[in-house]
PDB file of N, CA and C in Angstrom:
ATOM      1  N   UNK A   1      42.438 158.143 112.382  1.00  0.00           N
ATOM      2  CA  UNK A   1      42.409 158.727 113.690  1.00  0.00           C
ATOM      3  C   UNK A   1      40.978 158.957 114.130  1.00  0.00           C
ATOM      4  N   UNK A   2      41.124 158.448 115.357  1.00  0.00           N
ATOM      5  CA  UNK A   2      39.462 159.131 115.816  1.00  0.00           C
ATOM      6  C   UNK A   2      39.202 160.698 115.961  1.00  0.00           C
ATOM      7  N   UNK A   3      38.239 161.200 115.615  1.00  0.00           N
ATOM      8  CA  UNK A   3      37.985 162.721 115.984  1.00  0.00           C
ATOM      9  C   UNK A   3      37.640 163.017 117.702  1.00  0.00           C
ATOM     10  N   UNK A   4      38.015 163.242 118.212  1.00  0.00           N
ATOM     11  CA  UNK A   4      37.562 163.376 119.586  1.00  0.00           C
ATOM     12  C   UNK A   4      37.537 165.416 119.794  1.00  0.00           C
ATOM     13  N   UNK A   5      37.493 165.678 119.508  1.00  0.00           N
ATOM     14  CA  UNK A   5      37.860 167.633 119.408  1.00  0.00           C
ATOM     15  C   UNK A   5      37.030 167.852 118.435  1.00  0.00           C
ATOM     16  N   UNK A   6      36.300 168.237 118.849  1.00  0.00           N
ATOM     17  CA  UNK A   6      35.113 168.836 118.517  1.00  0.00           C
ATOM     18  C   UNK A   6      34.876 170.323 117.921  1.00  0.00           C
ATOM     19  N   UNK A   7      35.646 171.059 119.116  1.00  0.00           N
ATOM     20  CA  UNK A   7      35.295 172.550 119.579  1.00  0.00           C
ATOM     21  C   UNK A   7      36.544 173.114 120.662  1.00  0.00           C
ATOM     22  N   UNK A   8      37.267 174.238 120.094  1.00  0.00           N
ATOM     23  CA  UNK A   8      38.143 174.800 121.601  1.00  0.00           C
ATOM     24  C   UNK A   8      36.966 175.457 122.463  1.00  0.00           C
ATOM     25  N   UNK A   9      35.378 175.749 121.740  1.00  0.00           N
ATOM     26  CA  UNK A   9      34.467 176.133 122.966  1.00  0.00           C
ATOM     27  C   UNK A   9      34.752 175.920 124.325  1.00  0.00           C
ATOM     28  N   UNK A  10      34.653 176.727 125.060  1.00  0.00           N
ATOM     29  CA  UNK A  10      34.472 176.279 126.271  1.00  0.00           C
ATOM     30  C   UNK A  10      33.395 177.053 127.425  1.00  0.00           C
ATOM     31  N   UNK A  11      32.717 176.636 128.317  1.00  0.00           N
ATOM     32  CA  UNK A  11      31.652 177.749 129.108  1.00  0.00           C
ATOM     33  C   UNK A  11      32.347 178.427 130.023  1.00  0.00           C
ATOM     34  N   UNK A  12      33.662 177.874 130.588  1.00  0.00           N
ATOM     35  CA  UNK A  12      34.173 178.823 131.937  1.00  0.00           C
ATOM     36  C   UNK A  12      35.723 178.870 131.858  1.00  0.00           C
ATOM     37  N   UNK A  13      36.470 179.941 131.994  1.00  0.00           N
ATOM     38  CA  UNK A  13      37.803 179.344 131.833  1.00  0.00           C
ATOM     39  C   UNK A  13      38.696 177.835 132.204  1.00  0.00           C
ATOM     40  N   UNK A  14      37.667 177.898 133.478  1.00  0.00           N
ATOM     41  CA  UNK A  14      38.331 176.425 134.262  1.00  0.00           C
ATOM     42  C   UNK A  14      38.086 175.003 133.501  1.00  0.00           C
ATOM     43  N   UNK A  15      37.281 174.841 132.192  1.00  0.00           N
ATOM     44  CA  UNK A  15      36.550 174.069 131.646  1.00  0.00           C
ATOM     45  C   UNK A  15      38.012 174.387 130.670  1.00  0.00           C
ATOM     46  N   UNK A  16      38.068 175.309 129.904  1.00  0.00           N
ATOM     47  CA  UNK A  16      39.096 175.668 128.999  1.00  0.00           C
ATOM     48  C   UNK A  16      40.454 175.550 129.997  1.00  0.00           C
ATOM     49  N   UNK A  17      40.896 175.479 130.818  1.00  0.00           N
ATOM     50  CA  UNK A  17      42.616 174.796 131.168  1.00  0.00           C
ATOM     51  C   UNK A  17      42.335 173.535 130.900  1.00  0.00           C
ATOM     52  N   UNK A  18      41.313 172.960 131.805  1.00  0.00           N
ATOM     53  CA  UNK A  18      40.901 171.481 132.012  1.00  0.00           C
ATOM     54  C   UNK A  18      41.477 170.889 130.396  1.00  0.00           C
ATOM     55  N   UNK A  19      40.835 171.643 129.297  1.00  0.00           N
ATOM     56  CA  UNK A  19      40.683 171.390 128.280  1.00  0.00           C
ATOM     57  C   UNK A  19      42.172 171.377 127.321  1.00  0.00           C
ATOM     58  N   UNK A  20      43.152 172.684 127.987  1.00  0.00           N
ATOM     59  CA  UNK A  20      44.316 172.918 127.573  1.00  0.00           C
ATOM     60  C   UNK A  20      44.948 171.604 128.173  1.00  0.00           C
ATOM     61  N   UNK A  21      44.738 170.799 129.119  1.00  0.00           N
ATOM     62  CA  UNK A  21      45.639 169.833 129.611  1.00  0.00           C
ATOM     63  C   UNK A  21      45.419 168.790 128.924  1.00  0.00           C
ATOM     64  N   UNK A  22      44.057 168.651 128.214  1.00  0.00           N
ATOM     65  CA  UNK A  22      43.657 167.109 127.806  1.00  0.00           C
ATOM     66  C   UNK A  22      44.436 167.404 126.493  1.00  0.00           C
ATOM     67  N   UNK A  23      44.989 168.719 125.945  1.00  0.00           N
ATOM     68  CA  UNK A  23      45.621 168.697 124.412  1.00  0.00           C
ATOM     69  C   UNK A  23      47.154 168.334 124.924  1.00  0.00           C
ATOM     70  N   UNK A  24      47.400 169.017 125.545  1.00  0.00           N
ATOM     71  CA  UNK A  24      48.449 168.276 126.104  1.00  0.00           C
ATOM     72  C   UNK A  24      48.863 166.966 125.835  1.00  0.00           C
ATOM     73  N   UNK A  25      48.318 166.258 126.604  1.00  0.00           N
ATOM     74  CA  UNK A  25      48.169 164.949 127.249  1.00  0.00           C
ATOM     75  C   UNK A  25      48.065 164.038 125.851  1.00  0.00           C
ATOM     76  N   UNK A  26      47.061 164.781 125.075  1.00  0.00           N
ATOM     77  CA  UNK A  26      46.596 164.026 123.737  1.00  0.00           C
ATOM     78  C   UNK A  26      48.015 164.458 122.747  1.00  0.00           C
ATOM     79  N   UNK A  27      48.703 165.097 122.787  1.00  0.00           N
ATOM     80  CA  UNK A  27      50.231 165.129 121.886  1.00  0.00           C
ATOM     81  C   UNK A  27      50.854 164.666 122.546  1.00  0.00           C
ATOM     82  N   UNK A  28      51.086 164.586 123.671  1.00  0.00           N
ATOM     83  CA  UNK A  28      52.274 163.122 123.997  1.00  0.00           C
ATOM     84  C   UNK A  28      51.428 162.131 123.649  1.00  0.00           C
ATOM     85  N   UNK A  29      50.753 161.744 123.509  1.00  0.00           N
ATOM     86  CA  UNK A  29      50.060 161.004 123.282  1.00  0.00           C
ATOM     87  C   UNK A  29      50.109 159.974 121.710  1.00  0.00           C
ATOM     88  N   UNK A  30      49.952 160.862 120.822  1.00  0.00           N
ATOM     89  CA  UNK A  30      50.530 161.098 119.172  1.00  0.00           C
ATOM     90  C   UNK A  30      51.395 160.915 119.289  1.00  0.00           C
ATOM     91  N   UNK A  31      52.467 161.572 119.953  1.00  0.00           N
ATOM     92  CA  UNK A  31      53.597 161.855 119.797  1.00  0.00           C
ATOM     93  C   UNK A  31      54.631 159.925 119.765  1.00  0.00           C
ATOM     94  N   UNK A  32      53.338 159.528 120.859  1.00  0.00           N
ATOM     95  CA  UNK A  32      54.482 158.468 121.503  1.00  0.00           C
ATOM     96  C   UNK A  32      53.468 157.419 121.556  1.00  0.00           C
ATOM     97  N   UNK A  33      52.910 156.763 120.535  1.00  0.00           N
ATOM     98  CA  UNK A  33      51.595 156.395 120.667  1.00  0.00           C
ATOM     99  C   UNK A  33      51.861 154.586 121.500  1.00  0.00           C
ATOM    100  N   UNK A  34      53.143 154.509 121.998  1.00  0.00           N
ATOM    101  CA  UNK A  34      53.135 153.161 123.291  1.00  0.00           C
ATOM    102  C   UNK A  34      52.637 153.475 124.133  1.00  0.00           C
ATOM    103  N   UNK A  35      51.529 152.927 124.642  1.00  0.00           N
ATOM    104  CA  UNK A  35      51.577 153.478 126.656  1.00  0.00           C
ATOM    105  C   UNK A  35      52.701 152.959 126.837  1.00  0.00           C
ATOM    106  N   UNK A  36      53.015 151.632 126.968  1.00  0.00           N
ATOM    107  CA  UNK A  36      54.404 150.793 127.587  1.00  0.00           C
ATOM    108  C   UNK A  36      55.475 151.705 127.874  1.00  0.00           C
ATOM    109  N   UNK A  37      55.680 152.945 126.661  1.00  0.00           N
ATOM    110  CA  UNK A  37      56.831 153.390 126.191  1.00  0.00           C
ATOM    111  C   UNK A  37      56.923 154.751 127.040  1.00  0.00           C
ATOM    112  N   UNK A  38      55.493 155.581 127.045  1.00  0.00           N
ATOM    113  CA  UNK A  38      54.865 156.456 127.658  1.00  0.00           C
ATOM    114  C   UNK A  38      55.321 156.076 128.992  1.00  0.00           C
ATOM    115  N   UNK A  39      54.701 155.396 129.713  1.00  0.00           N
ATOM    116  CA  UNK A  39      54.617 155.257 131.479  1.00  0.00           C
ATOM    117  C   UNK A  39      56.117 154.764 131.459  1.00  0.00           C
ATOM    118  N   UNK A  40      57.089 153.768 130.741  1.00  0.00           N
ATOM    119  CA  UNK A  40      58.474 153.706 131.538  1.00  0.00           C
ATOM    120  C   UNK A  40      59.079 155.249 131.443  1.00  0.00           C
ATOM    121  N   UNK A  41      58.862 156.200 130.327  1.00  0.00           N
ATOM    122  CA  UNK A  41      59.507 157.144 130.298  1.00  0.00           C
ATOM    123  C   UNK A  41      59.435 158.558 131.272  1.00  0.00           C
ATOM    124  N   UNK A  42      57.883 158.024 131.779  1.00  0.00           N
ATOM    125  CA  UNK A  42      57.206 159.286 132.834  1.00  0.00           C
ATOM    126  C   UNK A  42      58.467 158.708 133.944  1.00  0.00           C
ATOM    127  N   UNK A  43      58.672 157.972 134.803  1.00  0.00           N
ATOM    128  CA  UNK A  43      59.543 158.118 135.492  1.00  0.00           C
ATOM    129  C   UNK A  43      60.581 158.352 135.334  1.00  0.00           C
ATOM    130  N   UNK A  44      61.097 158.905 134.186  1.00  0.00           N
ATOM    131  CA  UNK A  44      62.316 159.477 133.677  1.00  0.00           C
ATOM    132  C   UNK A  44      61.978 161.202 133.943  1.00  0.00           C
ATOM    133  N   UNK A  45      61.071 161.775 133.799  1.00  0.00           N
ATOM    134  CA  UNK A  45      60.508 163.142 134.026  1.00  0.00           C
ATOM    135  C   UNK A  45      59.689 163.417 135.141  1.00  0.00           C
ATOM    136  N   UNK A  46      58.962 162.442 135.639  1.00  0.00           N
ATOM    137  CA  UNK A  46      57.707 163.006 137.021  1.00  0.00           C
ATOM    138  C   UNK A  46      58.655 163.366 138.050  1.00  0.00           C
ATOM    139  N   UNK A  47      59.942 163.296 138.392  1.00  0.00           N
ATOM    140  CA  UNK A  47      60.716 164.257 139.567  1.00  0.00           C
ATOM    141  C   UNK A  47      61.675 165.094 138.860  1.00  0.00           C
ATOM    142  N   UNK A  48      61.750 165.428 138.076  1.00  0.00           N
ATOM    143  CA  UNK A  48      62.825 166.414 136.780  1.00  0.00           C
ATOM    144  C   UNK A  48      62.208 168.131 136.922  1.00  0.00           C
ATOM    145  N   UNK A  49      62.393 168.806 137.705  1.00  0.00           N
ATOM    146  CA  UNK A  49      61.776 170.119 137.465  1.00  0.00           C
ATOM    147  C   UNK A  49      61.727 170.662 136.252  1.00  0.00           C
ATOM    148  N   UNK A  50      62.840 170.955 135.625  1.00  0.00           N
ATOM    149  CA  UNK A  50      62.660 171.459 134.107  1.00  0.00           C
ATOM    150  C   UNK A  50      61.581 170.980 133.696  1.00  0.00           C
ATOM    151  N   UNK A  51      61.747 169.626 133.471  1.00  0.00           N
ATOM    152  CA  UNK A  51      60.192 168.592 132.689  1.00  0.00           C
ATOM    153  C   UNK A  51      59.160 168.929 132.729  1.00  0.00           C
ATOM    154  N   UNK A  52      58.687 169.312 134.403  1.00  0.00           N
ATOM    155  CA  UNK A  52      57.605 169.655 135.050  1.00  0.00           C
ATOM    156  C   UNK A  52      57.399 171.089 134.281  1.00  0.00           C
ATOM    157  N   UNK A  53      58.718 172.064 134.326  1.00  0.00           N
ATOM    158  CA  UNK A  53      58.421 173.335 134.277  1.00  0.00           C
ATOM    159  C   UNK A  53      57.936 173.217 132.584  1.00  0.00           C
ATOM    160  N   UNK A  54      58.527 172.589 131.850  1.00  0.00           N
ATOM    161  CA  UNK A  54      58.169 172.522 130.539  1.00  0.00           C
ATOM    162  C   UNK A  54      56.740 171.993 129.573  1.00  0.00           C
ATOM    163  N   UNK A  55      56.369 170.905 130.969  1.00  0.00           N
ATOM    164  CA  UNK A  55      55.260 170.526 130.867  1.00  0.00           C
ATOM    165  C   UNK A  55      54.004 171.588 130.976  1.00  0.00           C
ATOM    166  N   UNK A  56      54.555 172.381 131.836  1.00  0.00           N
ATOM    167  CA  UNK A  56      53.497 173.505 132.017  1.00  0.00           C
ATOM    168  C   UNK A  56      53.733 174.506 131.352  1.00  0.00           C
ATOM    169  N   UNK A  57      54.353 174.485 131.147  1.00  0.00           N
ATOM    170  CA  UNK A  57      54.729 175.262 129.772  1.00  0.00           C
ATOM    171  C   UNK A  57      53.699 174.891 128.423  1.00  0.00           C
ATOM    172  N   UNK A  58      53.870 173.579 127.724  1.00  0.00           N
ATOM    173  CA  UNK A  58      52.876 173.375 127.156  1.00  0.00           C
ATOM    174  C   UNK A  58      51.076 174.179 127.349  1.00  0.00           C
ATOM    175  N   UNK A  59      50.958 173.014 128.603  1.00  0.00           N
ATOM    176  CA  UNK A  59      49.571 173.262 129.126  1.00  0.00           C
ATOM    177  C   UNK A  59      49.167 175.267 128.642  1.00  0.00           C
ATOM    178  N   UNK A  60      50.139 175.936 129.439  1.00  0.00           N
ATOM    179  CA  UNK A  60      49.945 177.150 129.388  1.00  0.00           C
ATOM    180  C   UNK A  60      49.985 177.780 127.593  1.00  0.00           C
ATOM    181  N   UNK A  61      50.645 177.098 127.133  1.00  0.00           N
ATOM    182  CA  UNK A  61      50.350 177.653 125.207  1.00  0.00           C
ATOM    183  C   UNK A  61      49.060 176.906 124.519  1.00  0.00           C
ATOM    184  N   UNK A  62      48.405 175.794 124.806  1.00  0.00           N
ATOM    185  CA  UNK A  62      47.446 175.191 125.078  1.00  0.00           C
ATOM    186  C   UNK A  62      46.142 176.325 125.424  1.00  0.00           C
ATOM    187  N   UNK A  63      46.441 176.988 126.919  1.00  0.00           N
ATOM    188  CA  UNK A  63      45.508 177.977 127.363  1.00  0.00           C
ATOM    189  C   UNK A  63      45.485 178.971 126.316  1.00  0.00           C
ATOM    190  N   UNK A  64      46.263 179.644 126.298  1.00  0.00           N
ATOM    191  CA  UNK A  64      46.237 180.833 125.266  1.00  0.00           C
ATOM    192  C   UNK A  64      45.196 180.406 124.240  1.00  0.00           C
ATOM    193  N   UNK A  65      45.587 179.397 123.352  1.00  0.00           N
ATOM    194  CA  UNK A  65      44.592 179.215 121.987  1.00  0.00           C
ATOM    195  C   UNK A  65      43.327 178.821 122.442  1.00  0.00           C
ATOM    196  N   UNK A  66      43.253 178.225 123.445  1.00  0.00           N
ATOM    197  CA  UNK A  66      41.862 177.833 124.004  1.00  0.00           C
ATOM    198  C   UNK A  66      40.687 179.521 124.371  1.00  0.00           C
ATOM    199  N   UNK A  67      41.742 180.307 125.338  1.00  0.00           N
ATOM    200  CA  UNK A  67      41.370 181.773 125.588  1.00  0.00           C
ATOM    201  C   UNK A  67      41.009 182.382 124.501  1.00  0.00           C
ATOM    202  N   UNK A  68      41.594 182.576 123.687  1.00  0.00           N
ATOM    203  CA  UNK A  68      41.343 182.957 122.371  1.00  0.00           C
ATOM    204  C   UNK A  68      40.240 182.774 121.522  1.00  0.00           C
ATOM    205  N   UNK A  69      39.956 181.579 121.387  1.00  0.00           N
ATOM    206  CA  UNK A  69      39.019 180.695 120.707  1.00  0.00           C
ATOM    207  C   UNK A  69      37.539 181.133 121.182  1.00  0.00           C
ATOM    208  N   UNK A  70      37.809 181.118 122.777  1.00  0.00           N
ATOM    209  CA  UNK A  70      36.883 181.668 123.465  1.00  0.00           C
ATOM    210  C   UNK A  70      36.446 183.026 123.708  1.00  0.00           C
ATOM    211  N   UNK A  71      37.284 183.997 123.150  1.00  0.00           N
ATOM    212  CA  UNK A  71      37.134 185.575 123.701  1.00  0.00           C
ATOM    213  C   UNK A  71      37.260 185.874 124.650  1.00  0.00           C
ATOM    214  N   UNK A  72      38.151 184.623 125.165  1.00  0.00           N
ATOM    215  CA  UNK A  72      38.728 185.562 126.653  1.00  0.00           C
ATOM    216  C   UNK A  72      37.401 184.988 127.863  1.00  0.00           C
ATOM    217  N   UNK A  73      36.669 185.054 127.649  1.00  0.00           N
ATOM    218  CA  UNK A  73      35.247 184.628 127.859  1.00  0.00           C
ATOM    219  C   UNK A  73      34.589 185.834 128.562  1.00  0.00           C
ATOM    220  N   UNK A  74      34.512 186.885 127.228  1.00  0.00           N
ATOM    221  CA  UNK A  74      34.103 187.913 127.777  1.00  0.00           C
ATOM    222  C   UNK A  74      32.536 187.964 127.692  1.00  0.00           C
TER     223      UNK A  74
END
């Protein structure tokens, strides 16, 4: 595997969601390692609210450990 994650560092919270989405993105990613398989299946979910709601769901448990990592960025 390539290392690409470095650091949950982040300088501003908005840098850290940005950052919660790319983990995201990067476990479906793992998860489903076809694009082919990936993009026919997104149109099975990109108009599905649950999906959506679940998707952000992720993103948002993503934030937390990122917040964390960071101290909140106090």
């Amino acid at each position: 595997m390539n290392e690409w994650l470095k650091s949950l560092k982040t300088g501003t919270p908005q840098e850290g969601y940005e950052l919660a989405i790319l983990l995201a993105r990067k476990g479906v990613a793992y998860t489903q390692p076809a694009e082919d398989i990936r993009k026919k299946l997104r149109t099975e979910y990109d108009e599905n609210a649950d999906s959506l709601t679940l998707a952000s769901q992720v993103i948002a448990i993503h934030f937390q450990t990122v917040a964390a990592a960071n101290n909140y960025w106090k």
